[in-house]
C-alpha atoms as a PDB file:
ATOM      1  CA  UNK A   1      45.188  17.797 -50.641  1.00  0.00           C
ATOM      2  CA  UNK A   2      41.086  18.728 -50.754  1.00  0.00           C
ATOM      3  CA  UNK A   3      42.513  20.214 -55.020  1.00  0.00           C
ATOM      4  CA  UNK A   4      43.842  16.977 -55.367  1.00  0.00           C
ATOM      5  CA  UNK A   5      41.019  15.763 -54.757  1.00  0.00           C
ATOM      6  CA  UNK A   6      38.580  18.046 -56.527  1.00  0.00           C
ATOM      7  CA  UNK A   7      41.058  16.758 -59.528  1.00  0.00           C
ATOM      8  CA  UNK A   8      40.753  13.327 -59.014  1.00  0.00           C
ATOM      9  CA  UNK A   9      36.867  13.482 -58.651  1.00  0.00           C
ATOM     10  CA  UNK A  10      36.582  16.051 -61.946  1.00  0.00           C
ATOM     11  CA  UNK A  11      38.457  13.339 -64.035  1.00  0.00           C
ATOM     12  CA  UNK A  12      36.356  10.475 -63.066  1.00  0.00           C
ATOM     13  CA  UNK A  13      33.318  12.249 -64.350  1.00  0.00           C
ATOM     14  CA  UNK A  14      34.594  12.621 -67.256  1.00  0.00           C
ATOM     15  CA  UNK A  15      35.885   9.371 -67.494  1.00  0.00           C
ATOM     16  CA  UNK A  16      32.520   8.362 -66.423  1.00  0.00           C
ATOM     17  CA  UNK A  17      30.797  10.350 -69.480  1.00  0.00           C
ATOM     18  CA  UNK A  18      33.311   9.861 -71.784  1.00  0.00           C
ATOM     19  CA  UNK A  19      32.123   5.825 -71.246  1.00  0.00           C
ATOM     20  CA  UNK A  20      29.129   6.718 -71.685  1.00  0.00           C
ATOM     21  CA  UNK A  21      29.426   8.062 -75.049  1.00  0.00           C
ATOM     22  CA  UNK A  22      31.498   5.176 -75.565  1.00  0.00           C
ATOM     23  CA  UNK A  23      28.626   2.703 -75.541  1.00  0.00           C
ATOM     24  CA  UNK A  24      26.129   5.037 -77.495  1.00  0.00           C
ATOM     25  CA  UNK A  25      28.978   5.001 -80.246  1.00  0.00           C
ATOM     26  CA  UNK A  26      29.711   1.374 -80.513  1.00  0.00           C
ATOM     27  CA  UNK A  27      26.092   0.595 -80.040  1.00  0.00           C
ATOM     28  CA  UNK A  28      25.403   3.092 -83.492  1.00  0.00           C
ATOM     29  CA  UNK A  29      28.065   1.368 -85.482  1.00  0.00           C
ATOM     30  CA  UNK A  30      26.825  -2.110 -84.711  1.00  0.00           C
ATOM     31  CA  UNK A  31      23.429  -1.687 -85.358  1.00  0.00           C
ATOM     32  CA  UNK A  32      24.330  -0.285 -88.940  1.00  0.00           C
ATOM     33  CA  UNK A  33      26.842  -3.039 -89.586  1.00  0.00           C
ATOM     34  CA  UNK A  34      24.188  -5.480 -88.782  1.00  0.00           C
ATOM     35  CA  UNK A  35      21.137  -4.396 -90.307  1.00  0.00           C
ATOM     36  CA  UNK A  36      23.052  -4.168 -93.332  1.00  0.00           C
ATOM     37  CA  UNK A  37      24.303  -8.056 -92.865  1.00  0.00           C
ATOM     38  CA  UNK A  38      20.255  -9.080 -92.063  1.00  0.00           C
ATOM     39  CA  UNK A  39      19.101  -7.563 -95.166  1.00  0.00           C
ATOM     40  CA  UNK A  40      21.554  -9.332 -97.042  1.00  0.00           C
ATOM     41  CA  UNK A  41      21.677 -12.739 -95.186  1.00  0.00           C
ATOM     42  CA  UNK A  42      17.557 -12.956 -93.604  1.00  0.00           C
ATOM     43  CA  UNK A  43      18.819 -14.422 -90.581  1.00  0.00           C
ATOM     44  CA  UNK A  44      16.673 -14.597 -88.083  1.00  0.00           C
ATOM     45  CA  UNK A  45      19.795 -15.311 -85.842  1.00  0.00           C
ATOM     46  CA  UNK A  46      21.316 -12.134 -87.569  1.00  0.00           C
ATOM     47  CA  UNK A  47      17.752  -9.856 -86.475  1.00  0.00           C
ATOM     48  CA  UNK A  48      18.029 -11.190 -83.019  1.00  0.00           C
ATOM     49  CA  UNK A  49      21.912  -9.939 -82.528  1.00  0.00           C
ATOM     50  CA  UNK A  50      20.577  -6.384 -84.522  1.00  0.00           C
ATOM     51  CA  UNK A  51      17.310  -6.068 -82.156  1.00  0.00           C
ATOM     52  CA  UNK A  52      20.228  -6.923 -78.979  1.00  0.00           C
ATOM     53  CA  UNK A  53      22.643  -3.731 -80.093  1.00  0.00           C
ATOM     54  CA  UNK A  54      19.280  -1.510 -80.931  1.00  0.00           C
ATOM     55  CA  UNK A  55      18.644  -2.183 -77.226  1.00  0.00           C
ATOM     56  CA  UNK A  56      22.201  -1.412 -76.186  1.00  0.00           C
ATOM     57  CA  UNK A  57      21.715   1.718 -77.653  1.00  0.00           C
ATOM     58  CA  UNK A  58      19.053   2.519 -75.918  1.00  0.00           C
ATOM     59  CA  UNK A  59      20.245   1.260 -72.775  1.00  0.00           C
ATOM     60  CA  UNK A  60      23.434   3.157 -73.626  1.00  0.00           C
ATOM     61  CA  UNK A  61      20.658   6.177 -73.602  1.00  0.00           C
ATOM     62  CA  UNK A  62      19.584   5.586 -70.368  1.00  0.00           C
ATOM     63  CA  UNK A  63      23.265   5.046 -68.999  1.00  0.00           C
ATOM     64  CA  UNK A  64      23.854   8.756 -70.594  1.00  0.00           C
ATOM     65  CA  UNK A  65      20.761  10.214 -68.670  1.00  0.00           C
ATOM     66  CA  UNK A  66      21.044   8.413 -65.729  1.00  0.00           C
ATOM     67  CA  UNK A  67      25.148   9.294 -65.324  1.00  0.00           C
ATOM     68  CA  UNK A  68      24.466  12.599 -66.364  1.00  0.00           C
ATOM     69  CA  UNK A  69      21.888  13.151 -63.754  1.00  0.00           C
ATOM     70  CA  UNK A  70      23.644  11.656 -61.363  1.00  0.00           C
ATOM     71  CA  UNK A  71      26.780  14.177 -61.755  1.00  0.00           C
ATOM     72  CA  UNK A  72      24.025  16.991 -61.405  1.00  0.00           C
ATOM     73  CA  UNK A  73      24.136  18.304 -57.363  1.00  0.00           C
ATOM     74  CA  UNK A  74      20.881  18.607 -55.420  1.00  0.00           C
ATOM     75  CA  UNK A  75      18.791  21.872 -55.710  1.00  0.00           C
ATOM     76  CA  UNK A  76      15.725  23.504 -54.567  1.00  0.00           C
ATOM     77  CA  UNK A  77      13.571  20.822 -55.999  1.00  0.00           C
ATOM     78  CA  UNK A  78      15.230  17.742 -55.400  1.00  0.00           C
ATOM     79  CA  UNK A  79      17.043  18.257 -52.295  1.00  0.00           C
ATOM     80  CA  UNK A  80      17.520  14.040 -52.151  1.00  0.00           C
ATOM     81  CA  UNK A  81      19.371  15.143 -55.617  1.00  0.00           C
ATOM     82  CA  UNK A  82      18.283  13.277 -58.956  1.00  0.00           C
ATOM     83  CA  UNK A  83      19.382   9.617 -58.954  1.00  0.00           C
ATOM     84  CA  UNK A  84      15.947   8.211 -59.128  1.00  0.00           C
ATOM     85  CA  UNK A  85      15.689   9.213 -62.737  1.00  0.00           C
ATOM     86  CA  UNK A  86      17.614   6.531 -63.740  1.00  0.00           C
ATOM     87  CA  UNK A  87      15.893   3.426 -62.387  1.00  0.00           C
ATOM     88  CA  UNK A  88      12.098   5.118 -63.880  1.00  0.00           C
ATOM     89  CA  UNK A  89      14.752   5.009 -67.334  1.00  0.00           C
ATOM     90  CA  UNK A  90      15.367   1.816 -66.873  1.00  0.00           C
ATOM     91  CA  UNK A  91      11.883   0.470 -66.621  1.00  0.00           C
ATOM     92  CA  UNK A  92      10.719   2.148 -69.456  1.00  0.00           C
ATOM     93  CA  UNK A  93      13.988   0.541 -71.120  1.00  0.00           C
ATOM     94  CA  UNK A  94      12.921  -3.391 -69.530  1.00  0.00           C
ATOM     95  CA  UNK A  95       9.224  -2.817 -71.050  1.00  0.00           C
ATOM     96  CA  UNK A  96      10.634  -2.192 -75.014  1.00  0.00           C
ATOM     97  CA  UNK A  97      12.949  -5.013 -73.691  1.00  0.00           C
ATOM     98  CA  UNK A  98      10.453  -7.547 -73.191  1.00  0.00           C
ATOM     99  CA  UNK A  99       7.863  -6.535 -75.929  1.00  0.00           C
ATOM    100  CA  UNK A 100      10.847  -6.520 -78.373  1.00  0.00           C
ATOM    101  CA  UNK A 101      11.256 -10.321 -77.710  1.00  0.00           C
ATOM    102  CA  UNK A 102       7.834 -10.931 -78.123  1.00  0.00           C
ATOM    103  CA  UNK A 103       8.207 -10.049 -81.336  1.00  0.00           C
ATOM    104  CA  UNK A 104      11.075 -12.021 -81.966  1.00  0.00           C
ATOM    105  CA  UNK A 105      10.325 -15.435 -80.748  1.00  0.00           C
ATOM    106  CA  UNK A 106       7.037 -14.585 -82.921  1.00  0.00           C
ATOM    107  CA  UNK A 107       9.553 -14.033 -85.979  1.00  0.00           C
ATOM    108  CA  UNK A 108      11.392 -17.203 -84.975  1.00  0.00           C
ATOM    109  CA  UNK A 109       8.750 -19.371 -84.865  1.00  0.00           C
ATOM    110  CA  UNK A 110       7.188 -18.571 -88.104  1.00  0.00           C
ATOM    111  CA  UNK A 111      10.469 -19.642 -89.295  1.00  0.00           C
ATOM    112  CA  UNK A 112       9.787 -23.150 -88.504  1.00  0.00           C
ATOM    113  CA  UNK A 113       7.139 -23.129 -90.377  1.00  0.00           C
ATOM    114  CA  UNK A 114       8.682 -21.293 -93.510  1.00  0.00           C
ATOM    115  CA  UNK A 115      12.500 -21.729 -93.479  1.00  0.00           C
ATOM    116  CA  UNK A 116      14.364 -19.400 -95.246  1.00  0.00           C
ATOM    117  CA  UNK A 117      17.720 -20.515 -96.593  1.00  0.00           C
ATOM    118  CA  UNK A 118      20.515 -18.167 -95.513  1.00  0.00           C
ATOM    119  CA  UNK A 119      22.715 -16.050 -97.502  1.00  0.00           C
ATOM    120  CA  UNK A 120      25.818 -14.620 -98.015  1.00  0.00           C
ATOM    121  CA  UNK A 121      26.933 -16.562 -94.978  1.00  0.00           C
ATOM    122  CA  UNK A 122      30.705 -15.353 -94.899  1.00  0.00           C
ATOM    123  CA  UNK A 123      29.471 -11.540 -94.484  1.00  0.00           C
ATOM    124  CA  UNK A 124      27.866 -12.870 -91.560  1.00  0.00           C
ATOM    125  CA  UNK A 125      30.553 -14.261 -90.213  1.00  0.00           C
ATOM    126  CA  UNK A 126      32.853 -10.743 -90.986  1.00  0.00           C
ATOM    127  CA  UNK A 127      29.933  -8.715 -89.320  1.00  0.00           C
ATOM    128  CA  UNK A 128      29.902 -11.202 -86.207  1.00  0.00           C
ATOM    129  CA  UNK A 129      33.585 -10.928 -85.579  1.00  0.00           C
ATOM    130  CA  UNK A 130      33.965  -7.624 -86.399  1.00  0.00           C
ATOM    131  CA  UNK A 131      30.957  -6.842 -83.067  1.00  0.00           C
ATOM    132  CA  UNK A 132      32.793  -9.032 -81.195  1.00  0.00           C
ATOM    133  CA  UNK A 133      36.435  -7.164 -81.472  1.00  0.00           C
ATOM    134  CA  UNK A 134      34.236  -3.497 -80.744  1.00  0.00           C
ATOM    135  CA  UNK A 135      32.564  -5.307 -77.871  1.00  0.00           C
ATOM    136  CA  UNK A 136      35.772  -6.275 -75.893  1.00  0.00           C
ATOM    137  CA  UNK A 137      37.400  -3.012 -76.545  1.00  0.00           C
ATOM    138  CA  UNK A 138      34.382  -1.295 -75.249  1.00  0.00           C
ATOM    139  CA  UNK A 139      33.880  -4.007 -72.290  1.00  0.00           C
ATOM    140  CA  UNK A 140      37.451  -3.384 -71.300  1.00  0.00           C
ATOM    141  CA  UNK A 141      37.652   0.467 -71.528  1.00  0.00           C
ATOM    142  CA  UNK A 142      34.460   0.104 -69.300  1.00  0.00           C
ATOM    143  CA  UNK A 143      36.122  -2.133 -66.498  1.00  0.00           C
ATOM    144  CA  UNK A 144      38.185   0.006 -66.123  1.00  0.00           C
ATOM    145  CA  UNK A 145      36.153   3.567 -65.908  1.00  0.00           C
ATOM    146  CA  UNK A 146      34.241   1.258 -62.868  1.00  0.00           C
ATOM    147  CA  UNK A 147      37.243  -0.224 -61.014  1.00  0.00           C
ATOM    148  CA  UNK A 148      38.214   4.035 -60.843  1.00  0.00           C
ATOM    149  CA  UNK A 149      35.348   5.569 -60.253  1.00  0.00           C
ATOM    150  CA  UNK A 150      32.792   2.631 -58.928  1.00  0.00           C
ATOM    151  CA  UNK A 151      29.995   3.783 -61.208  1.00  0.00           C
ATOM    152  CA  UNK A 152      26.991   1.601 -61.243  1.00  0.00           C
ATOM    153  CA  UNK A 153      25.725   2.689 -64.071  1.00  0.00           C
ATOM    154  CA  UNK A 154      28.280   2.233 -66.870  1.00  0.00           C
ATOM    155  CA  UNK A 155      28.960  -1.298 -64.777  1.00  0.00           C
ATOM    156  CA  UNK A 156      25.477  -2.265 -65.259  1.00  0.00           C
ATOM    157  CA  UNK A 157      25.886  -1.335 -69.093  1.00  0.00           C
ATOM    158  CA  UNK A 158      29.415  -3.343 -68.971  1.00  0.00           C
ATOM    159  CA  UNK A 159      27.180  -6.737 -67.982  1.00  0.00           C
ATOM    160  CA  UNK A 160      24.770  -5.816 -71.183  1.00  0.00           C
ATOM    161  CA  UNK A 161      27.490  -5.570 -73.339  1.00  0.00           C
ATOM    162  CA  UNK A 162      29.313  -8.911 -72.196  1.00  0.00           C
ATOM    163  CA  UNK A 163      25.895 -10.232 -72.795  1.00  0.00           C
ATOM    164  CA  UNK A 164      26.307  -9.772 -76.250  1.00  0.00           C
ATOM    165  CA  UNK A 165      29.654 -11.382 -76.608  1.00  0.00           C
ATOM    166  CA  UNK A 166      27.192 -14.435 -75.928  1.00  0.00           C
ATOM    167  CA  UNK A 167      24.583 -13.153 -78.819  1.00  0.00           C
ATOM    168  CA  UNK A 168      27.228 -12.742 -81.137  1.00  0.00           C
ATOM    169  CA  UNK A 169      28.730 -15.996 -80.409  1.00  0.00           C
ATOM    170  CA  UNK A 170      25.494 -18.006 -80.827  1.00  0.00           C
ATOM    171  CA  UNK A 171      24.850 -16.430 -83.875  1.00  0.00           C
ATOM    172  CA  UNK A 172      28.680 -17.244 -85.855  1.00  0.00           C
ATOM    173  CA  UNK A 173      27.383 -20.935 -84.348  1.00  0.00           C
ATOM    174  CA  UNK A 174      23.626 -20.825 -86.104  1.00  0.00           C
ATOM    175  CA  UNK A 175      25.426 -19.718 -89.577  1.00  0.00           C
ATOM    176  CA  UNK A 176      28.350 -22.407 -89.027  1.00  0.00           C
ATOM    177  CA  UNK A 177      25.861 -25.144 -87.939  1.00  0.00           C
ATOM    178  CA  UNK A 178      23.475 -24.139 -91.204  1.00  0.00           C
ATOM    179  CA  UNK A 179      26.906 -24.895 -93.113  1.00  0.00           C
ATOM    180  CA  UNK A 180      27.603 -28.016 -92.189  1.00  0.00           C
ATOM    181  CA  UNK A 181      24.298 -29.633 -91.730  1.00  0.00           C
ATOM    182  CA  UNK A 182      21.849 -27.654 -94.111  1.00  0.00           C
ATOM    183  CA  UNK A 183      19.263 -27.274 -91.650  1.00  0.00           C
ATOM    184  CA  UNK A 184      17.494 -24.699 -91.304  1.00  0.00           C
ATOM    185  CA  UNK A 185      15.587 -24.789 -88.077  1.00  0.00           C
ATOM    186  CA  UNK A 186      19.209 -23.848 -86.522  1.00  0.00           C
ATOM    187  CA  UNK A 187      18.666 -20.570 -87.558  1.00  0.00           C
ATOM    188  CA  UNK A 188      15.187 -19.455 -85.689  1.00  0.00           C
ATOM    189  CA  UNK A 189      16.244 -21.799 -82.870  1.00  0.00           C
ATOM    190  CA  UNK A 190      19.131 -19.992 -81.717  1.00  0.00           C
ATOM    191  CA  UNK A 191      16.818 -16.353 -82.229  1.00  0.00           C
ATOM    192  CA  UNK A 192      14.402 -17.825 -79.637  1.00  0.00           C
ATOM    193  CA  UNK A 193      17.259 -18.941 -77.096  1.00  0.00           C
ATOM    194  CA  UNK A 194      18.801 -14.985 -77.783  1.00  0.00           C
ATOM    195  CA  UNK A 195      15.179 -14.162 -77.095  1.00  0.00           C
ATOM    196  CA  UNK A 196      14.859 -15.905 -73.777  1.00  0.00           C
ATOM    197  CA  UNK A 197      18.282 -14.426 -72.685  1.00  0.00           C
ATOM    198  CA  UNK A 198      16.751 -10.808 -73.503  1.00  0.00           C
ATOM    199  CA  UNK A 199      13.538 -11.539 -71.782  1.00  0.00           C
ATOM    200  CA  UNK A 200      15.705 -12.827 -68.464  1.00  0.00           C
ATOM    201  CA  UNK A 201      17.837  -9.162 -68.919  1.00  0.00           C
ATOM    202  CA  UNK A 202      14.371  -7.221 -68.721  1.00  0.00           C
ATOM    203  CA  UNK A 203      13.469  -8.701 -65.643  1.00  0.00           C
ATOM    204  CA  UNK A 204      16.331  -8.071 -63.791  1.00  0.00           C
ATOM    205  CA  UNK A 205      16.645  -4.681 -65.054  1.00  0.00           C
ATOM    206  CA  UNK A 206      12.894  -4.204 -64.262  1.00  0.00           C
ATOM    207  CA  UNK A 207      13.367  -5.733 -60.690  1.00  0.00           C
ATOM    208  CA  UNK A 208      16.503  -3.698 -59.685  1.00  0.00           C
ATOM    209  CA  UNK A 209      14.603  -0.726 -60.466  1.00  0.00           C
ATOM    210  CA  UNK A 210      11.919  -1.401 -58.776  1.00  0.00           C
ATOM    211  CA  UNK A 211      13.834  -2.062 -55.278  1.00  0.00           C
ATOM    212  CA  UNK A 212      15.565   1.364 -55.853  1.00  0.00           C
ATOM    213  CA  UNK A 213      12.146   3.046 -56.309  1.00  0.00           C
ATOM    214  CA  UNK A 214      10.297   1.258 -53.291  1.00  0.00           C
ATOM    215  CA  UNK A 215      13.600   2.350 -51.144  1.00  0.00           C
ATOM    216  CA  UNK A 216      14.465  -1.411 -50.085  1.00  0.00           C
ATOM    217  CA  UNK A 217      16.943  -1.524 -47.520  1.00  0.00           C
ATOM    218  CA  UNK A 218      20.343  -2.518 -47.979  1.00  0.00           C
ATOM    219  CA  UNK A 219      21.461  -6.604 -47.721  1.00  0.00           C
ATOM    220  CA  UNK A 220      21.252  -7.491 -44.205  1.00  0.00           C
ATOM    221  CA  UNK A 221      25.114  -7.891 -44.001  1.00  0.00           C
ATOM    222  CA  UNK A 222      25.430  -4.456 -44.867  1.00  0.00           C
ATOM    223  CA  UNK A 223      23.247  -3.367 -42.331  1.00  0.00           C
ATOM    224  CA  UNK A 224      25.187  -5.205 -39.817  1.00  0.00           C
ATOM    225  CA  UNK A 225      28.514  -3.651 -40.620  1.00  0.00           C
ATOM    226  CA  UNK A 226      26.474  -0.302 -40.250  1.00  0.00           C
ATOM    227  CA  UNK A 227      25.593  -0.917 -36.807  1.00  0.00           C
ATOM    228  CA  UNK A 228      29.149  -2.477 -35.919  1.00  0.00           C
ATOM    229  CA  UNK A 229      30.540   0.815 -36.740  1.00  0.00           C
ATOM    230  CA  UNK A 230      28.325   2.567 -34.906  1.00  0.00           C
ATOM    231  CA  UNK A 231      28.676   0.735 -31.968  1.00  0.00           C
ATOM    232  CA  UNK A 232      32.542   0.407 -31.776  1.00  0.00           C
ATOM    233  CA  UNK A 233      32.577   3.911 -30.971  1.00  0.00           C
ATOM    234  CA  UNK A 234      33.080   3.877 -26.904  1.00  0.00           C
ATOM    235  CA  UNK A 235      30.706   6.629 -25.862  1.00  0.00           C
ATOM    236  CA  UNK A 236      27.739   5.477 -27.936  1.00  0.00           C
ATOM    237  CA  UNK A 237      25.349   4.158 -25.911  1.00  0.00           C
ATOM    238  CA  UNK A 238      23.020   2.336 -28.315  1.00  0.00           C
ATOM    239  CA  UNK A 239      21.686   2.588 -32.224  1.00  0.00           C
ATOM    240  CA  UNK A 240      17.841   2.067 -33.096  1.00  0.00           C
ATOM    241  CA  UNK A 241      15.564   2.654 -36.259  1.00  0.00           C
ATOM    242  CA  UNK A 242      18.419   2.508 -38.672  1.00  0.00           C
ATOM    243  CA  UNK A 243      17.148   2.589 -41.978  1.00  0.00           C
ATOM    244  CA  UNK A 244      18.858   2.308 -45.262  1.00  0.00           C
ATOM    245  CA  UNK A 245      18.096   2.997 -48.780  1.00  0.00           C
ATOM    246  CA  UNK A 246      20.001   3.494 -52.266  1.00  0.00           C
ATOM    247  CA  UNK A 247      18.913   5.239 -55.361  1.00  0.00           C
ATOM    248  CA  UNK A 248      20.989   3.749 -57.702  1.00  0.00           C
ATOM    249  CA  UNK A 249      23.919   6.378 -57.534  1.00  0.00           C
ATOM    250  CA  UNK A 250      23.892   7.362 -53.284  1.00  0.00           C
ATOM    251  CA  UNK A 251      22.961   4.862 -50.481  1.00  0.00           C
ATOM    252  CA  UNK A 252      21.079   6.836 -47.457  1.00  0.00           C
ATOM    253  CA  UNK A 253      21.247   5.857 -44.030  1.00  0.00           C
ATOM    254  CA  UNK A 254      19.359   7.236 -41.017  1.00  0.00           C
ATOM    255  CA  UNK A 255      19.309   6.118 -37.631  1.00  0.00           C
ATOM    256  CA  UNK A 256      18.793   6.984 -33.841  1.00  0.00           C
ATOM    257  CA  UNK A 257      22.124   7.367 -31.954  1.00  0.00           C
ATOM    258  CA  UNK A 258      21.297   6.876 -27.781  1.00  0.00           C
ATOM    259  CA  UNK A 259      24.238   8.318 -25.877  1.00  0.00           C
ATOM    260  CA  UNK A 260      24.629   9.611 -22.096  1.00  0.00           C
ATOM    261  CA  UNK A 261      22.102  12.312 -21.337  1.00  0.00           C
ATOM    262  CA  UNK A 262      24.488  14.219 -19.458  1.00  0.00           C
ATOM    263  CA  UNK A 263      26.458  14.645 -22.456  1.00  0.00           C
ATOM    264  CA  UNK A 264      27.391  18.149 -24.450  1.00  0.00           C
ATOM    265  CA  UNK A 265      25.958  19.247 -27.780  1.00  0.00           C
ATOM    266  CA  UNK A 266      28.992  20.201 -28.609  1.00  0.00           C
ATOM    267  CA  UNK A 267      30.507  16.389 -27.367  1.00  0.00           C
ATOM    268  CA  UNK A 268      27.742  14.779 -28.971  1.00  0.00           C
ATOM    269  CA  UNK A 269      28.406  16.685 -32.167  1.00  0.00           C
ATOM    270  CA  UNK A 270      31.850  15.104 -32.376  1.00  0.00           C
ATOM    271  CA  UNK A 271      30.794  11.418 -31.921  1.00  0.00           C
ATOM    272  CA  UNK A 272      28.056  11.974 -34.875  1.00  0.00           C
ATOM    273  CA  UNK A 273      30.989  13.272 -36.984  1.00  0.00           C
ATOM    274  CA  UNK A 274      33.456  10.367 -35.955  1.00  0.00           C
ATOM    275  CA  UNK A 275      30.794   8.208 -36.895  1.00  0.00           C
ATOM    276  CA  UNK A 276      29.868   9.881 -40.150  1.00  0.00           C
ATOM    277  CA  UNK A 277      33.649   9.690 -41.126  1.00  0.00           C
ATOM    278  CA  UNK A 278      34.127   5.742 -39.737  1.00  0.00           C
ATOM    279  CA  UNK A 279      30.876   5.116 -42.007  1.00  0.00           C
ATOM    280  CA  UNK A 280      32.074   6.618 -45.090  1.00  0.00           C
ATOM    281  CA  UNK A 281      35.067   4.887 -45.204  1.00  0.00           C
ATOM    282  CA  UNK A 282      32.817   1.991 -45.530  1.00  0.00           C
ATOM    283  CA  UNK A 283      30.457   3.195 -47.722  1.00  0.00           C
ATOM    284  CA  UNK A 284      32.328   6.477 -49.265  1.00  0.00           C
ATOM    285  CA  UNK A 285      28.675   8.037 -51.180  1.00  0.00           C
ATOM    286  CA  UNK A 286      26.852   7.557 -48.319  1.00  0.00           C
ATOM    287  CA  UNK A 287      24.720  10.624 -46.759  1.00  0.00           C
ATOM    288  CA  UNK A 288      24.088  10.086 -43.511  1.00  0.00           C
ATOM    289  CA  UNK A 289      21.585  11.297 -40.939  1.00  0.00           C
ATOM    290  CA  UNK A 290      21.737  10.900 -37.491  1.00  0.00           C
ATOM    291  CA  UNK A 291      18.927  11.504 -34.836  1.00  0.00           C
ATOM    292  CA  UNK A 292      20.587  12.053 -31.005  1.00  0.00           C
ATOM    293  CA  UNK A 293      18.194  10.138 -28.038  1.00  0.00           C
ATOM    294  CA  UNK A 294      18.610  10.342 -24.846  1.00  0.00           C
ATOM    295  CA  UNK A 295      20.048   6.415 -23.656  1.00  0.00           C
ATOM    296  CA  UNK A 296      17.250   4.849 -22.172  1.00  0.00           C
ATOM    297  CA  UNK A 297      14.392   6.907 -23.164  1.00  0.00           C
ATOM    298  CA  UNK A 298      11.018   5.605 -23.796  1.00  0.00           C
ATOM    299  CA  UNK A 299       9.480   5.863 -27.214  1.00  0.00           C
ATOM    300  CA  UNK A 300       7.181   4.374 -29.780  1.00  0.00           C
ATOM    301  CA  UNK A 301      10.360   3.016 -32.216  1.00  0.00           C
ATOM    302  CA  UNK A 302      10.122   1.611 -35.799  1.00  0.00           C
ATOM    303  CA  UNK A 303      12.216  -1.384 -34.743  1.00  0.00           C
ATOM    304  CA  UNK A 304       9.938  -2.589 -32.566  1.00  0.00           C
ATOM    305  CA  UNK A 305       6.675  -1.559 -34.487  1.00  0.00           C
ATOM    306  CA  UNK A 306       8.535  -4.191 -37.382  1.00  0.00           C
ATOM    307  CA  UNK A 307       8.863  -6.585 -34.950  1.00  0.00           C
ATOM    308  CA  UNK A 308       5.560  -6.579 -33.532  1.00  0.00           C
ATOM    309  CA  UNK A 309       4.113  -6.596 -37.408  1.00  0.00           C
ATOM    310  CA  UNK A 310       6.158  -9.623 -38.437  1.00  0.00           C
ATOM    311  CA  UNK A 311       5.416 -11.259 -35.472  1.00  0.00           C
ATOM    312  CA  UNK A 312       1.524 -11.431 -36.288  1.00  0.00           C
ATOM    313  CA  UNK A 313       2.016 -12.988 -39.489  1.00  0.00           C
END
């Protein structure tokens, strides 16, 4: 049973890294495709969709760092292991993000105000289907590595990439609409909505991030089930100071567990392992730490400190 699975979890990693190189792959092959199409067609709409897969690949960068990290085991130094390296990635990932469309709704608008007619529109259209047919493959293969192994990561880079179905959509639109009508303005206007989209992705990126770095507790229902759990066991007196954080990979809980005084350490080893094991099957990468009180002692307690705090505001 246990080298079943040991099997089961050594194929998901390298499912999980074999998606991984996945998206850096696709992401490679797209950007060449397209800058070869913008060079020939100077579409704005076109530079928007290349900028969009050169930040794939570098998201698809950070996915590779911060999966492969996350398959490396605690050691002396990082006894908490090394999951944290991938929400600093992803900042530094939301800041080219957000400076990148800068510079594109910058290109855009100076298109207004010297339209350039587009060119060799039906390679534009080959290049936009062609991303389109890699991106579903990709987005599929990905749903599936996620649904098996529950990776955050590579589902995080799944969302990017279904983002870009939408680029690549908009942009067959802008060259269809410049067909029919003539107008150019279609063109830069559709670079600054891709823009906007881009600029939305880097603050969400940036804000996850920053919630896994500042240790933000867990959503309030989850915290509920937590202490439901606890609680349902019969010899647990009480539960107080839980707290709960998640570094992107793990999420950590700690709390106080208040049982009967009288009881065992042997007995009160037990219930923390019953507990541990009722938890995980909740939340299966949780590690879990669990401080034994006394029921009904007296002590200065976070809970209350929180209380008191929010209470003064």
């Amino acid at each position: 049973m246990i080298h079943s699975a040991e099997m089961k979890s050594a194929g998901d990693d390298r499912l999980r890294r074999l998606a991984t190189y996945a998206s850096v792959c696709v992401a490679l092959a797209l950007i060449i495709i397209k800058l070869a199409a913008y060079l020939l067609t100077d579409s704005v709409a076109m530079l928007s969709s290349l900028l969009d897969s050169t930040l794939d690949l570098i998201g698809a960068g950070v996915t590779v760092f911060g999966v492969a990290n996350a398959l490396r085991p605690p050691d002396r130094d990082h006894r908490y292991g090394h999951g944290k390296a991938e929400p600093l990635a992803a900042l530094a990932q939301a800041a080219f993000i957000a400076g990148s469309s800068v510079l594109l709704t910058y290109e855009a608008i100076s298109r207004f105000y010297h339209p350039h007619k587009l060119e060799h529109e039906i390679l534009g259209y080959t290049v936009m289907i062609l991303a389109i047919v890699l991106s579903l493959f990709l987005v599929g293969f990905q749903h599936y590595v996620t649904r098996r192994t529950g990776s955050m990561a590579i589902g995080a880079d799944k969302l990017h990439y279904i983002g870009d179905l939408a680029v690549n959509f908009m942009v067959i639109a802008a060259f269809a609409l410049y067909q029919m009508t003539g107008i150019e303005w279609f063109d830069p206007l559709f670079a600054i909505l891709v823009a906007a989209g881009l600029i939305y992705s880097a603050h969400h990126i940036s804000w996850h991030a920053l919630n896994v770095l500042m240790d933000r507790e867990l959503p309030d229902s989850d915290r509920e089930k937590i202490m439901s759990i606890v609680r349902a066991r019969p010899m647990v007196r009480g539960i107080h100071d839980l707290r709960t954080r998640t570094d992107g990979e793990r999420i950590f809980i700690e709390f106080h567990l208040e049982l009967d005084e009288n009881m065992t350490l042997k007995v009160a080893h037990q219930v923390d392992d019953a507990i541990m094991n009722d938890i995980r099957k909740a939340f299966p990468n949780a590690d879990i730490t669990i401080h034994q009180d006394p029921a009904g002692i007296v002590e200065e307690r976070l809970d209350k400190q929180i209380e008191v705090r929010e209470a003064q505001k």
